[in-house]
PDB file of N, CA and C in Angstrom:
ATOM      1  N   UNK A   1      69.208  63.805 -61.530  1.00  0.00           N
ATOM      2  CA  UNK A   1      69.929  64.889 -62.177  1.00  0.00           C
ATOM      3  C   UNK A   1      70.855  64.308 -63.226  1.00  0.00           C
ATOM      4  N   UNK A   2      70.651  64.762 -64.539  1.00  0.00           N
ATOM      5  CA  UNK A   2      71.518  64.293 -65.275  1.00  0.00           C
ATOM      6  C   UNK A   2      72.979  65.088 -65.406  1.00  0.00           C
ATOM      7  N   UNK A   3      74.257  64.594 -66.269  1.00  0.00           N
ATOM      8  CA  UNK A   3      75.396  64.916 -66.023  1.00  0.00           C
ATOM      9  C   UNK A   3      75.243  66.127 -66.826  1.00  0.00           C
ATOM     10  N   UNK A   4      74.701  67.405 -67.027  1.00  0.00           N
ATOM     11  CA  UNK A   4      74.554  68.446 -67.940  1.00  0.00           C
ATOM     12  C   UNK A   4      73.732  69.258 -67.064  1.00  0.00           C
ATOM     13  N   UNK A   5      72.761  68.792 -66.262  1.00  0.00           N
ATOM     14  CA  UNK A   5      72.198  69.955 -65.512  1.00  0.00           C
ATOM     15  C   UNK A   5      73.195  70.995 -64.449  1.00  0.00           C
ATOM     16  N   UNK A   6      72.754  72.009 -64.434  1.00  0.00           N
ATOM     17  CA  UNK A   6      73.486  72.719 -63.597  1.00  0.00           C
ATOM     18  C   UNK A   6      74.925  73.542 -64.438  1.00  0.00           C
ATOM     19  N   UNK A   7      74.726  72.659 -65.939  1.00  0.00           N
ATOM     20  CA  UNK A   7      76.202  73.505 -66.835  1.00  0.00           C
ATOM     21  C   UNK A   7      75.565  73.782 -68.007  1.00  0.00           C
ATOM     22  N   UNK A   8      74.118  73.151 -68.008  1.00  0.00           N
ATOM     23  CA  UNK A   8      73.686  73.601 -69.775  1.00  0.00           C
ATOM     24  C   UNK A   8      73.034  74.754 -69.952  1.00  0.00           C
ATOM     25  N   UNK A   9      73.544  74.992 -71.286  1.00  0.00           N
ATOM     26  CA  UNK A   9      73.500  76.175 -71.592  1.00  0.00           C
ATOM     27  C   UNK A   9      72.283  76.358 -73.044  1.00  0.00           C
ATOM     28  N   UNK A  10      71.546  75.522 -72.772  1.00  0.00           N
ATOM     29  CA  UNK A  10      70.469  75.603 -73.623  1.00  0.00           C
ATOM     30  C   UNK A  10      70.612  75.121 -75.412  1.00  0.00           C
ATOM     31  N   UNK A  11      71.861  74.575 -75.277  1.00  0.00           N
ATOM     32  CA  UNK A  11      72.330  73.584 -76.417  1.00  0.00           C
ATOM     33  C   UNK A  11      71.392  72.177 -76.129  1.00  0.00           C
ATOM     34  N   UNK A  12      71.476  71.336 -77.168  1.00  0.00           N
ATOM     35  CA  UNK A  12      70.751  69.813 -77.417  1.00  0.00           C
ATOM     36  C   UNK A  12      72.050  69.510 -76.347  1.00  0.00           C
ATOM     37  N   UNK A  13      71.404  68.546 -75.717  1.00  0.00           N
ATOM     38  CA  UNK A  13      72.194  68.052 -74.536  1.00  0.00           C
ATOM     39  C   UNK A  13      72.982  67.107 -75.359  1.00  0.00           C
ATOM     40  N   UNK A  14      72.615  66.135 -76.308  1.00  0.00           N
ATOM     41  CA  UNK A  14      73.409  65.199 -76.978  1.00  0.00           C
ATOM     42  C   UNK A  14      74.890  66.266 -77.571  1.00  0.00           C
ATOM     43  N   UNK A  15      74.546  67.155 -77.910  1.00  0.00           N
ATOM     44  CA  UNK A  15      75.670  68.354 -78.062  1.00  0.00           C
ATOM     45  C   UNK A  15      76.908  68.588 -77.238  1.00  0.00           C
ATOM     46  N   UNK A  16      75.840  69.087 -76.376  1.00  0.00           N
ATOM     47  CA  UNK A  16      76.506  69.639 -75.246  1.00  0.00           C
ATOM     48  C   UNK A  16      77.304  68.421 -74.504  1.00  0.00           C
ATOM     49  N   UNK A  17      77.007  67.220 -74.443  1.00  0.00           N
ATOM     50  CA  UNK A  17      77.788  66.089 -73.541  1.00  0.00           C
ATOM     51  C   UNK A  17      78.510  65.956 -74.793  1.00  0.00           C
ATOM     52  N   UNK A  18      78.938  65.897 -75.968  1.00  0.00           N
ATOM     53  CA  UNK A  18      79.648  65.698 -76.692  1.00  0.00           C
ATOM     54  C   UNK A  18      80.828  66.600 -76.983  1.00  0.00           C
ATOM     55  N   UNK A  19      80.440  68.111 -76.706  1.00  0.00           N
ATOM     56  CA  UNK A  19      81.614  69.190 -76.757  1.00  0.00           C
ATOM     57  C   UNK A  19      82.351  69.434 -75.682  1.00  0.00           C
ATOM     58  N   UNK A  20      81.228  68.875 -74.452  1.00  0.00           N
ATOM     59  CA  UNK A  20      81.752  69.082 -72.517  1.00  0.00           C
ATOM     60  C   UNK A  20      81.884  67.751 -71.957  1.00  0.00           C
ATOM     61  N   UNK A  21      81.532  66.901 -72.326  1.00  0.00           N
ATOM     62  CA  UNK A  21      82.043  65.398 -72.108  1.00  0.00           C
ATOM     63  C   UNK A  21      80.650  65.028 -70.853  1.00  0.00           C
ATOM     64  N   UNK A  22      80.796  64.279 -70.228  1.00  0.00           N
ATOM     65  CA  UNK A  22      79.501  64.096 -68.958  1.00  0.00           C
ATOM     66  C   UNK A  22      80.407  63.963 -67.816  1.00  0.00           C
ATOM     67  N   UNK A  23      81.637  63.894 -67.291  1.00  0.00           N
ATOM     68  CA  UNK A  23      82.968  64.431 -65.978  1.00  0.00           C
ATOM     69  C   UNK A  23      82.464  62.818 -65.099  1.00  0.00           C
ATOM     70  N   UNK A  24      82.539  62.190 -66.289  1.00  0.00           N
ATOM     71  CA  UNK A  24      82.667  60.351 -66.057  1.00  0.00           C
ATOM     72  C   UNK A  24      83.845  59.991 -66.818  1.00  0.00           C
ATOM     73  N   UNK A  25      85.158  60.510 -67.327  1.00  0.00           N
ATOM     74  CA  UNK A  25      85.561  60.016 -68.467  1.00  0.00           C
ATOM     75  C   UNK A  25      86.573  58.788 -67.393  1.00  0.00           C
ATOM     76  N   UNK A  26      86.700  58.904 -66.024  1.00  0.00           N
ATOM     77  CA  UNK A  26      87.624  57.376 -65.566  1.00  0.00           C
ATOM     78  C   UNK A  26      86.741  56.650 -64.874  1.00  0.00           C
ATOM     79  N   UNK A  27      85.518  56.663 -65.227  1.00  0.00           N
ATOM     80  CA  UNK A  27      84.384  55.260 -65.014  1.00  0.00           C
ATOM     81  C   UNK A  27      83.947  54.481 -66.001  1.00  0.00           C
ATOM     82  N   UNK A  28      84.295  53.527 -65.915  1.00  0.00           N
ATOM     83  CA  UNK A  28      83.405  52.690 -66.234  1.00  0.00           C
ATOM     84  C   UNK A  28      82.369  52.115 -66.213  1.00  0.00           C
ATOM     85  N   UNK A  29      80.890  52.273 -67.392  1.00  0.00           N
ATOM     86  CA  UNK A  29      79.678  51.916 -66.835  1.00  0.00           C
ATOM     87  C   UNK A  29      79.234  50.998 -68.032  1.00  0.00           C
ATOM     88  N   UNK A  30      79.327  49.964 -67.205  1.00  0.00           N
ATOM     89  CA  UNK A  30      78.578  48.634 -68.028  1.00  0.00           C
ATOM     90  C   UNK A  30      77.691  48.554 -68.244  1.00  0.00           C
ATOM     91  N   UNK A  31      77.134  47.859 -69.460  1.00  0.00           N
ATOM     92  CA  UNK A  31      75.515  47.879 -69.397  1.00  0.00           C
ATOM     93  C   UNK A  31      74.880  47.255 -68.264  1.00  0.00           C
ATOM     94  N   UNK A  32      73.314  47.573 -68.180  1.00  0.00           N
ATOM     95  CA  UNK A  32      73.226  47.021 -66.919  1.00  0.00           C
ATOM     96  C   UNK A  32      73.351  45.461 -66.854  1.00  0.00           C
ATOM     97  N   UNK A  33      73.660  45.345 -65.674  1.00  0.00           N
ATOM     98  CA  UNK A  33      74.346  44.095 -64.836  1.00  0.00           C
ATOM     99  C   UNK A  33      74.159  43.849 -63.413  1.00  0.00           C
ATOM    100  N   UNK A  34      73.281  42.797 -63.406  1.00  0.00           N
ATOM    101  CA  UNK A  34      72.644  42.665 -61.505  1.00  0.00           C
ATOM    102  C   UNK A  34      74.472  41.451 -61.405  1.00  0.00           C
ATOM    103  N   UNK A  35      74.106  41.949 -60.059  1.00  0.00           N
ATOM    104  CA  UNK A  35      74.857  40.991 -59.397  1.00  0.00           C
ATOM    105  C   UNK A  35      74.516  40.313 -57.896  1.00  0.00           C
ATOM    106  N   UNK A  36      74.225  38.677 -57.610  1.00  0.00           N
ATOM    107  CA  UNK A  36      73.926  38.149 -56.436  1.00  0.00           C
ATOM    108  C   UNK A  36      75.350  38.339 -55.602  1.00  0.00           C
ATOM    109  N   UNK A  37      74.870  39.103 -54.531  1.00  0.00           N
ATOM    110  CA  UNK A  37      75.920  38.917 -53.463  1.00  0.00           C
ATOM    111  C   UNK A  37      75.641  38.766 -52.116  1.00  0.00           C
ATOM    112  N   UNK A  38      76.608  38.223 -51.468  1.00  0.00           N
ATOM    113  CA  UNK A  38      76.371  37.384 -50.202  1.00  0.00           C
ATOM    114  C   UNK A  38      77.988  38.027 -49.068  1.00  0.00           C
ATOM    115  N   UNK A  39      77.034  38.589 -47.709  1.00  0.00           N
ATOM    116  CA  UNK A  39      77.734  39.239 -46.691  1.00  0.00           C
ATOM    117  C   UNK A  39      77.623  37.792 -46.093  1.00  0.00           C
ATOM    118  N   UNK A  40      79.035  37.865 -45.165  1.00  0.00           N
ATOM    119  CA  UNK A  40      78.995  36.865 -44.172  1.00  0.00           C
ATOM    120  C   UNK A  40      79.978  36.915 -42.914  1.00  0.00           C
ATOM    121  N   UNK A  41      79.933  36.103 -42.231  1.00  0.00           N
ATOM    122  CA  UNK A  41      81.182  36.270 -41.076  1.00  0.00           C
ATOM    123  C   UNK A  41      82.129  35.525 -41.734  1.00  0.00           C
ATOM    124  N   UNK A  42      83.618  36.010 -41.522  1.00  0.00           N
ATOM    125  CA  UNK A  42      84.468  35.353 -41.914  1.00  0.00           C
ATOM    126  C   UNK A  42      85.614  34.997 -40.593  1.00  0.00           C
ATOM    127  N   UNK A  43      85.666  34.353 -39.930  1.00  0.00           N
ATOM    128  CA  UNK A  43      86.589  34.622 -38.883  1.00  0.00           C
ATOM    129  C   UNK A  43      86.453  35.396 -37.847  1.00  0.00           C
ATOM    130  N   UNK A  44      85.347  35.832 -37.967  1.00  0.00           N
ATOM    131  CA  UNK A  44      85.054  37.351 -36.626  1.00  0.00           C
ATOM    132  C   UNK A  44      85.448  38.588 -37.685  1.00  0.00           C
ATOM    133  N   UNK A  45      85.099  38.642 -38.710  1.00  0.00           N
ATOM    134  CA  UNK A  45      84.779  39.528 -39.262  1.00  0.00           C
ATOM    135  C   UNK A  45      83.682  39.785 -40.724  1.00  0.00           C
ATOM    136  N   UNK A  46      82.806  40.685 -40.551  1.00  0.00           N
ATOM    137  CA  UNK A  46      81.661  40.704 -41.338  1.00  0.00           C
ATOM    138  C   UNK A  46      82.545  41.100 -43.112  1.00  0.00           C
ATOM    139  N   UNK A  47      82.083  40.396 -43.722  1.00  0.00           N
ATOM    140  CA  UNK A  47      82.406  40.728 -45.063  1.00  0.00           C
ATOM    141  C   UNK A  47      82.054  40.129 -46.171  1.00  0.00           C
ATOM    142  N   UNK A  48      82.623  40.828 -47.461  1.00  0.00           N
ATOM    143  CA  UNK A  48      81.404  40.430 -49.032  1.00  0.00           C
ATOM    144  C   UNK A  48      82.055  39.086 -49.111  1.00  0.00           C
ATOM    145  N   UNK A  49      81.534  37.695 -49.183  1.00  0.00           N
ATOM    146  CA  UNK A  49      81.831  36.616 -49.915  1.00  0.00           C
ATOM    147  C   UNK A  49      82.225  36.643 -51.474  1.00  0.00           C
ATOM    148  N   UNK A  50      83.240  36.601 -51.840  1.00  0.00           N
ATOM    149  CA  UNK A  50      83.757  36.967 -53.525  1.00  0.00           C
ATOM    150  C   UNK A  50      84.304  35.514 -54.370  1.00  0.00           C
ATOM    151  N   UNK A  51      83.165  34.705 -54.796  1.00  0.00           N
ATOM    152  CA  UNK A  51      82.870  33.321 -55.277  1.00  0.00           C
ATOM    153  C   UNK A  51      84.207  33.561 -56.475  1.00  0.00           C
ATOM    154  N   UNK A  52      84.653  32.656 -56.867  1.00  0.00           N
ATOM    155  CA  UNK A  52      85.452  32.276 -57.594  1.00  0.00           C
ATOM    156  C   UNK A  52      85.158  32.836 -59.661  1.00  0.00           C
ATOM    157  N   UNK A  53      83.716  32.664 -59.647  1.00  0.00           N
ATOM    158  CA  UNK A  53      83.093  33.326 -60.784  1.00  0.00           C
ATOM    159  C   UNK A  53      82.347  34.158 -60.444  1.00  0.00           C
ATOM    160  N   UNK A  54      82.224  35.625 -60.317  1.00  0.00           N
ATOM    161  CA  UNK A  54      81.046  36.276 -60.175  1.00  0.00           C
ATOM    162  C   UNK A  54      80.065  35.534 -60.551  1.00  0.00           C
ATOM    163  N   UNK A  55      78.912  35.621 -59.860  1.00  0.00           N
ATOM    164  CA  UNK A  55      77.309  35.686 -59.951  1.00  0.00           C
ATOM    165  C   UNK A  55      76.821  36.957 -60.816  1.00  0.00           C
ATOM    166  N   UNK A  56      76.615  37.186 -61.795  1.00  0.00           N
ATOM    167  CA  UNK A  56      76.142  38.268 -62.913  1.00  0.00           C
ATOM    168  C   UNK A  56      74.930  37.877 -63.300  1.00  0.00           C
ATOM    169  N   UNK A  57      73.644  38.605 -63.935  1.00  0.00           N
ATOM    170  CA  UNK A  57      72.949  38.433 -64.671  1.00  0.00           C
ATOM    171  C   UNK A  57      72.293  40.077 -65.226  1.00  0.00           C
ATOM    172  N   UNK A  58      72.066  39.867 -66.774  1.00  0.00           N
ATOM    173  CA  UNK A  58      71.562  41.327 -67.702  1.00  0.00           C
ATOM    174  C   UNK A  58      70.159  41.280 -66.719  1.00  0.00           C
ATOM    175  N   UNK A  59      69.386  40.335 -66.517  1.00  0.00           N
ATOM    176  CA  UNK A  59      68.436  40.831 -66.391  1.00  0.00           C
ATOM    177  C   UNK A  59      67.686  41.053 -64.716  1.00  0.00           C
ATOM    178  N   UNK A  60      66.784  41.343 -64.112  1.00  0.00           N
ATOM    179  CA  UNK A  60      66.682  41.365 -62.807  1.00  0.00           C
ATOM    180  C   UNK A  60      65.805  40.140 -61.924  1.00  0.00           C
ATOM    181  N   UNK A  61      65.019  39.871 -62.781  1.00  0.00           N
ATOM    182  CA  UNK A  61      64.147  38.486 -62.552  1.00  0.00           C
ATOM    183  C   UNK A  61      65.406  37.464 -62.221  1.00  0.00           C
ATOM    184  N   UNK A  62      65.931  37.511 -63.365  1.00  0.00           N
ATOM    185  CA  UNK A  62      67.060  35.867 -63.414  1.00  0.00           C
ATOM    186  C   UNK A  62      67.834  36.361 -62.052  1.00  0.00           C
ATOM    187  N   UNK A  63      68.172  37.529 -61.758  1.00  0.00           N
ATOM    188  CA  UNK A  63      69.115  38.034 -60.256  1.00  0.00           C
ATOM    189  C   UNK A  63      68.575  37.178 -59.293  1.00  0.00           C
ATOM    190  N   UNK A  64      67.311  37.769 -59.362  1.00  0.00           N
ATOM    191  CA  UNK A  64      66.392  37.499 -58.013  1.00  0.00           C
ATOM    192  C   UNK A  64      66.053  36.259 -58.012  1.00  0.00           C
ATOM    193  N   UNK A  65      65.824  35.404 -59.312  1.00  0.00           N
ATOM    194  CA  UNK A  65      65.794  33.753 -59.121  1.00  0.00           C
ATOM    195  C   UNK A  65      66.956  33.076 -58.233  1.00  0.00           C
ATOM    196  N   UNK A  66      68.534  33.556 -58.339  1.00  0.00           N
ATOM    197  CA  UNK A  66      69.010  33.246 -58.315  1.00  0.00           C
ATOM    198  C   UNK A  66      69.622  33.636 -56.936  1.00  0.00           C
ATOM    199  N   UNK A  67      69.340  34.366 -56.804  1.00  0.00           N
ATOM    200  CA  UNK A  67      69.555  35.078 -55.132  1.00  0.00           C
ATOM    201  C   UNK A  67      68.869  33.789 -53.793  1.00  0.00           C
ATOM    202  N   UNK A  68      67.462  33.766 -54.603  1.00  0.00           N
ATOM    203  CA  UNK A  68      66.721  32.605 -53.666  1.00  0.00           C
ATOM    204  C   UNK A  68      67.200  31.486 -53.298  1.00  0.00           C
ATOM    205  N   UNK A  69      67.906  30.978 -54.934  1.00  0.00           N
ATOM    206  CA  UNK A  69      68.169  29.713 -54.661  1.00  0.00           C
ATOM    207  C   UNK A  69      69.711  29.781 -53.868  1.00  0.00           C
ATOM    208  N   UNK A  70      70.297  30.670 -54.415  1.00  0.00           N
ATOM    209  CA  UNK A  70      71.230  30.907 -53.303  1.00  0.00           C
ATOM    210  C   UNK A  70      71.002  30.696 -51.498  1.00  0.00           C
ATOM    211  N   UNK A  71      70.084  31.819 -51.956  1.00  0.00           N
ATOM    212  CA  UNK A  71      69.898  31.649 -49.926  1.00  0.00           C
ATOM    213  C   UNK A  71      69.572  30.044 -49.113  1.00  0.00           C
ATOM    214  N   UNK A  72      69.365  29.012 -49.964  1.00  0.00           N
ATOM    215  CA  UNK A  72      68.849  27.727 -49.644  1.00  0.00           C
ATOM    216  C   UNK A  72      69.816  26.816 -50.201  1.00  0.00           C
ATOM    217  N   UNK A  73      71.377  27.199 -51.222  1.00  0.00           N
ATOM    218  CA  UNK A  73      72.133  26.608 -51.074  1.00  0.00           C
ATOM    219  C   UNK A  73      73.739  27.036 -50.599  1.00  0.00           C
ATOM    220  N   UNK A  74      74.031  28.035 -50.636  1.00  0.00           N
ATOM    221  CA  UNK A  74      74.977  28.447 -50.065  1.00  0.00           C
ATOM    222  C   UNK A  74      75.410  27.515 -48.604  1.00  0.00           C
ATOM    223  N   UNK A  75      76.735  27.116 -48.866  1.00  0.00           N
ATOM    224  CA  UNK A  75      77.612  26.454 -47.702  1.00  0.00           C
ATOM    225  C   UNK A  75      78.677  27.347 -47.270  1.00  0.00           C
ATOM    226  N   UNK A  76      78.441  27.916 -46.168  1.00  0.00           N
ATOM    227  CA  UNK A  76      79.616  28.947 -45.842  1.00  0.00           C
ATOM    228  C   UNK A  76      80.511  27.823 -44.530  1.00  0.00           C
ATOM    229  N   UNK A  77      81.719  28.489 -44.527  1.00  0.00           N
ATOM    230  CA  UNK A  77      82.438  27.673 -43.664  1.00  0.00           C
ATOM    231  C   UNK A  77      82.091  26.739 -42.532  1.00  0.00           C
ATOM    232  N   UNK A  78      81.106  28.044 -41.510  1.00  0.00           N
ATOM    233  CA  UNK A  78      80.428  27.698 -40.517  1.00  0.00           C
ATOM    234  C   UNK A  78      78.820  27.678 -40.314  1.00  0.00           C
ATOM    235  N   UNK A  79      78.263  26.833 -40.215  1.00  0.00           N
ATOM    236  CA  UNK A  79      78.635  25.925 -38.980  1.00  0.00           C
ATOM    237  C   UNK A  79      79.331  24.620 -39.561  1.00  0.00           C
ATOM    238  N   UNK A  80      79.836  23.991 -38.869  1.00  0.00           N
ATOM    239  CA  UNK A  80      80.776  23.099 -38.966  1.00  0.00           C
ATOM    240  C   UNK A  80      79.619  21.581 -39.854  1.00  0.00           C
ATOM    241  N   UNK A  81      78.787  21.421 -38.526  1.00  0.00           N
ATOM    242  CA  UNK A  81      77.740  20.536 -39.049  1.00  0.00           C
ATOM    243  C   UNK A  81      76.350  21.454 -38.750  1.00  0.00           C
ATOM    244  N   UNK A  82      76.176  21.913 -39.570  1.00  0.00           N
ATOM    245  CA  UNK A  82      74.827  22.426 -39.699  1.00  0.00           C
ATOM    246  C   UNK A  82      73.517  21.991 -39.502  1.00  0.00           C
ATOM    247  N   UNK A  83      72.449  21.635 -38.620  1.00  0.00           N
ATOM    248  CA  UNK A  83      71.139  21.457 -38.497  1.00  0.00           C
ATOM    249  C   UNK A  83      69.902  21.836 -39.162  1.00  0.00           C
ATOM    250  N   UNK A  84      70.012  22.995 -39.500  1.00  0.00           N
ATOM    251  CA  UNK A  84      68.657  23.578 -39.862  1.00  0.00           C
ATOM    252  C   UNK A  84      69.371  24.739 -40.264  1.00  0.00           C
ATOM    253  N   UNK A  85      68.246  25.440 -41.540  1.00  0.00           N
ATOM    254  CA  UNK A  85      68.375  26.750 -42.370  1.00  0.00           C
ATOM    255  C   UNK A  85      67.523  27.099 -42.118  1.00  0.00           C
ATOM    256  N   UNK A  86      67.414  28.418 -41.509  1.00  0.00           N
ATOM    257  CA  UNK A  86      66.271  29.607 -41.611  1.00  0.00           C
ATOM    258  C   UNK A  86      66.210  30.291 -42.493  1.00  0.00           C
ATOM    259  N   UNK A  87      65.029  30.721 -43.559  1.00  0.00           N
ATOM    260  CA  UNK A  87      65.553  31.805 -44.876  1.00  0.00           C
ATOM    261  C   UNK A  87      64.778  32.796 -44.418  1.00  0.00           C
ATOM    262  N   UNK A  88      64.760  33.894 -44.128  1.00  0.00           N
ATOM    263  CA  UNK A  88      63.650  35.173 -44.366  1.00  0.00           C
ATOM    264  C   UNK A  88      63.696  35.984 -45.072  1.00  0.00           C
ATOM    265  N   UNK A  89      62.810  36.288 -46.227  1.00  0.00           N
ATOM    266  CA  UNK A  89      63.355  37.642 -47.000  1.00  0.00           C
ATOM    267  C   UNK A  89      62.745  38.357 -46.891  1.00  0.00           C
ATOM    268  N   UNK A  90      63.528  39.546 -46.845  1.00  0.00           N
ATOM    269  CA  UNK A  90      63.925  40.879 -46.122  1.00  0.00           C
ATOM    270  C   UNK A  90      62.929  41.665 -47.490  1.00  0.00           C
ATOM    271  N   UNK A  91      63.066  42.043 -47.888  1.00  0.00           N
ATOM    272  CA  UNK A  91      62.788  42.696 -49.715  1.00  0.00           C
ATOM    273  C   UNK A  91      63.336  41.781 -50.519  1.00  0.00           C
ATOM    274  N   UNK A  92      62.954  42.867 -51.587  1.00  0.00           N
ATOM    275  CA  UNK A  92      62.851  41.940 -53.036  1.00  0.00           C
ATOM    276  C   UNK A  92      64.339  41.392 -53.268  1.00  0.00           C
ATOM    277  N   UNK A  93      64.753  40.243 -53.615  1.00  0.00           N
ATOM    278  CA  UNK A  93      66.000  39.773 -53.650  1.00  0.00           C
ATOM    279  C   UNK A  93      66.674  39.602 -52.736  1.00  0.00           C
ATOM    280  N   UNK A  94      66.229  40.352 -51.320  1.00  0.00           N
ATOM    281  CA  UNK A  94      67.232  40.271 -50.350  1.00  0.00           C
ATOM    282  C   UNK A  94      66.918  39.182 -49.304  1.00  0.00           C
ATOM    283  N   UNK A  95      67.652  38.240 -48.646  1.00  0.00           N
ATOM    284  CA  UNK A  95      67.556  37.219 -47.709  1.00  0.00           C
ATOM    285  C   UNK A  95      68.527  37.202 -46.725  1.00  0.00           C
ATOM    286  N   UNK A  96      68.005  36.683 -45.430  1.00  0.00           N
ATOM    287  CA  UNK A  96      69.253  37.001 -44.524  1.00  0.00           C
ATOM    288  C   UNK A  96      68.407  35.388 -43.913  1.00  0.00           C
ATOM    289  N   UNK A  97      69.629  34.594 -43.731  1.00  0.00           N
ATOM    290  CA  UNK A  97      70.273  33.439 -43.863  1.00  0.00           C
ATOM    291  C   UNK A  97      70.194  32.910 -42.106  1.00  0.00           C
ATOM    292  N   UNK A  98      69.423  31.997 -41.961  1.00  0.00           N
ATOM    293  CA  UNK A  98      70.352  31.716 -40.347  1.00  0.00           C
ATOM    294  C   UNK A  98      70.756  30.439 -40.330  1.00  0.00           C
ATOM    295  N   UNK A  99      71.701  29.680 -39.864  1.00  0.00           N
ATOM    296  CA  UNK A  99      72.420  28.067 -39.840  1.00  0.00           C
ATOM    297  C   UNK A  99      72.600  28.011 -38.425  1.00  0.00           C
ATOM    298  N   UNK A 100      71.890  27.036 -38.128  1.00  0.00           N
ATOM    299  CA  UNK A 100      71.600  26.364 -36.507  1.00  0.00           C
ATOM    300  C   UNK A 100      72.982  24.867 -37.000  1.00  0.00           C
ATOM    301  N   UNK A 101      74.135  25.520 -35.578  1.00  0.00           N
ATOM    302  CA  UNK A 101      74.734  24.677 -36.044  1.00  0.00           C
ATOM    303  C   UNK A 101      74.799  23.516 -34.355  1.00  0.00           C
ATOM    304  N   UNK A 102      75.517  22.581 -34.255  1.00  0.00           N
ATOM    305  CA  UNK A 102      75.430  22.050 -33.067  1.00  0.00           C
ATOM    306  C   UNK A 102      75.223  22.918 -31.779  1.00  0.00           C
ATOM    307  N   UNK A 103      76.242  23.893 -31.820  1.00  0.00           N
ATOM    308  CA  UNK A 103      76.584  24.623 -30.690  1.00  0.00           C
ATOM    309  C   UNK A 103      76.389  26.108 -31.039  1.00  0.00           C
ATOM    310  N   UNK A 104      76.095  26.448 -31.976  1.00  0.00           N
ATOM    311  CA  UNK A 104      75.867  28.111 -32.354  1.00  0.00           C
ATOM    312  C   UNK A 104      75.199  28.166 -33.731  1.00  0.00           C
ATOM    313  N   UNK A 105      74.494  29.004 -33.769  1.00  0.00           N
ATOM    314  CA  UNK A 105      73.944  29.619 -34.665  1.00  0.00           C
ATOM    315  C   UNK A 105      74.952  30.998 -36.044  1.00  0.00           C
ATOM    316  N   UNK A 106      75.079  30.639 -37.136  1.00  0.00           N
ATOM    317  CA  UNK A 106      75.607  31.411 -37.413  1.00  0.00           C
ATOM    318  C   UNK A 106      74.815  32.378 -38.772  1.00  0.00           C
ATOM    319  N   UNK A 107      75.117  33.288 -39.563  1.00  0.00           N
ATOM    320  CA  UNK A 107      73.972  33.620 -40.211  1.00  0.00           C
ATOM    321  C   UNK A 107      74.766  34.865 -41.265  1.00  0.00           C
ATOM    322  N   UNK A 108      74.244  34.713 -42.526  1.00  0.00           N
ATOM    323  CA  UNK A 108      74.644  35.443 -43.726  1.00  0.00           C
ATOM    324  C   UNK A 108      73.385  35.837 -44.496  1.00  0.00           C
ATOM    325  N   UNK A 109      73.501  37.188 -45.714  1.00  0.00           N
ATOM    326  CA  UNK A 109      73.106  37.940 -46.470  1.00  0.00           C
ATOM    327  C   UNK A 109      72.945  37.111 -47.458  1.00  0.00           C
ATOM    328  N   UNK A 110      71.925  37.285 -48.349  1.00  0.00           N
ATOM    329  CA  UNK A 110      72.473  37.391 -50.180  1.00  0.00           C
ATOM    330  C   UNK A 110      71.491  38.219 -50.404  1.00  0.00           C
ATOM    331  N   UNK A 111      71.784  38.969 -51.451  1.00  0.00           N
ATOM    332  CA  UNK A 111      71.213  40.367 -52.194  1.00  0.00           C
ATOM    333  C   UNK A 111      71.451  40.307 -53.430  1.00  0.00           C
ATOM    334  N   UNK A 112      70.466  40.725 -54.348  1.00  0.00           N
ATOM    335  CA  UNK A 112      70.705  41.263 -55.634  1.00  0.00           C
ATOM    336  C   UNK A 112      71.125  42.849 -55.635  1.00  0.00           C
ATOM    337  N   UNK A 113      71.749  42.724 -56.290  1.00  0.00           N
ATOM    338  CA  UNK A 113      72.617  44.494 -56.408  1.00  0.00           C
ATOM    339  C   UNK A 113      72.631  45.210 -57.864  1.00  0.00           C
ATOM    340  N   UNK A 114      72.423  46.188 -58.259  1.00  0.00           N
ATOM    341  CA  UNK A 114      72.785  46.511 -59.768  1.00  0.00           C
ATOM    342  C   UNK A 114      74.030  47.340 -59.324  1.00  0.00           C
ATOM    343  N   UNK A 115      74.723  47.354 -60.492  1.00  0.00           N
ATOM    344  CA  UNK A 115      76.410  47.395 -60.876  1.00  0.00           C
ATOM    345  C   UNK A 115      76.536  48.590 -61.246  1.00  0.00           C
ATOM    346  N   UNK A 116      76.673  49.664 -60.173  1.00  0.00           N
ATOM    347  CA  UNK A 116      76.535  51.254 -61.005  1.00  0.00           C
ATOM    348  C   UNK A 116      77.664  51.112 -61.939  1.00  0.00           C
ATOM    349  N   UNK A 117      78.709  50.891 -61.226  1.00  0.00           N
ATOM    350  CA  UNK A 117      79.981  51.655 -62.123  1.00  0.00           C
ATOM    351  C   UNK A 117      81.142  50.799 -61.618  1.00  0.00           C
ATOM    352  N   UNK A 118      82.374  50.423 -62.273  1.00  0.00           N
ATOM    353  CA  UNK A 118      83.741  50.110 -61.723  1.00  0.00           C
ATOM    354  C   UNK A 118      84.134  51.422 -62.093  1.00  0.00           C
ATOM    355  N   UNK A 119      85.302  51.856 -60.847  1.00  0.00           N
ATOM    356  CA  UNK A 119      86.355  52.676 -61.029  1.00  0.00           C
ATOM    357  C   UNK A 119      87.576  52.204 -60.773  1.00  0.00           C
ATOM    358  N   UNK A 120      88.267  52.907 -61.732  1.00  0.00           N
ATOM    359  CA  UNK A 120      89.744  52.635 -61.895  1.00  0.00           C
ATOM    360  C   UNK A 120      90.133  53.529 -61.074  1.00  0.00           C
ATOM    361  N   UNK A 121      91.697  53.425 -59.980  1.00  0.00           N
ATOM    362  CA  UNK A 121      92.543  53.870 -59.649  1.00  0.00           C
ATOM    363  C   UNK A 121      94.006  54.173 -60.580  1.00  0.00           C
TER     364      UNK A 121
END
């Protein structure tokens, strides 16, 4: 559904979003923009890993290249000394992670995501 259905009134829609606006005016929408991201345990709690530089890419191939190689280098806190990496992917871009560590097994996400929108508060 585009932002005009349900209010147009049989004007050129380029019109009509120009005299009625599209009721996005406090979003922000970037061009498109994948982003690799990675869920993990943090302490006994599940949450987004937020790298120091976002992981970005325009296009979706380069995402998903990069998602992979992620899933086979990513060092998360735990396990302490790590043994073995399990990778399985889940769908396209998506991998869920397992690290056989001495005494426990621990295990994280990475996903390619596209970037609907930032909103401002």
């Amino acid at each position: 559904m585009t932002a005009y259905e349900g209010h147009w009134d049989g004007t050129d829609p380029e019109e009509y979003l120009a005299e009625h606006g599209d009721g996005l005016q406090d979003v922000a929408v970037p061009e498109q923009v994948w982003e690799v991201l990675v869920e993990r345990n943090d302490e006994g709690r599940w949450g987004l890993y937020v790298p120091d530089q976002p992981v970005e890419f325009s296009s979706l191939p380069e995402a998903q290249a990069a998602a992979e190689e992620l899933a086979s280098s990513f060092s998360p806190d735990d396990p302490f000394s790590p043994r073995y990496r399990t990778i399985y992917r889940t769908g396209d871009g998506r991998y869920l992670v397992a690290l056989e560590g001495a005494r426990e097994t621990f295990h994280f996400t990475v996903q390619v995501a596209e970037r609907m929108a930032v909103v401002e508060y």
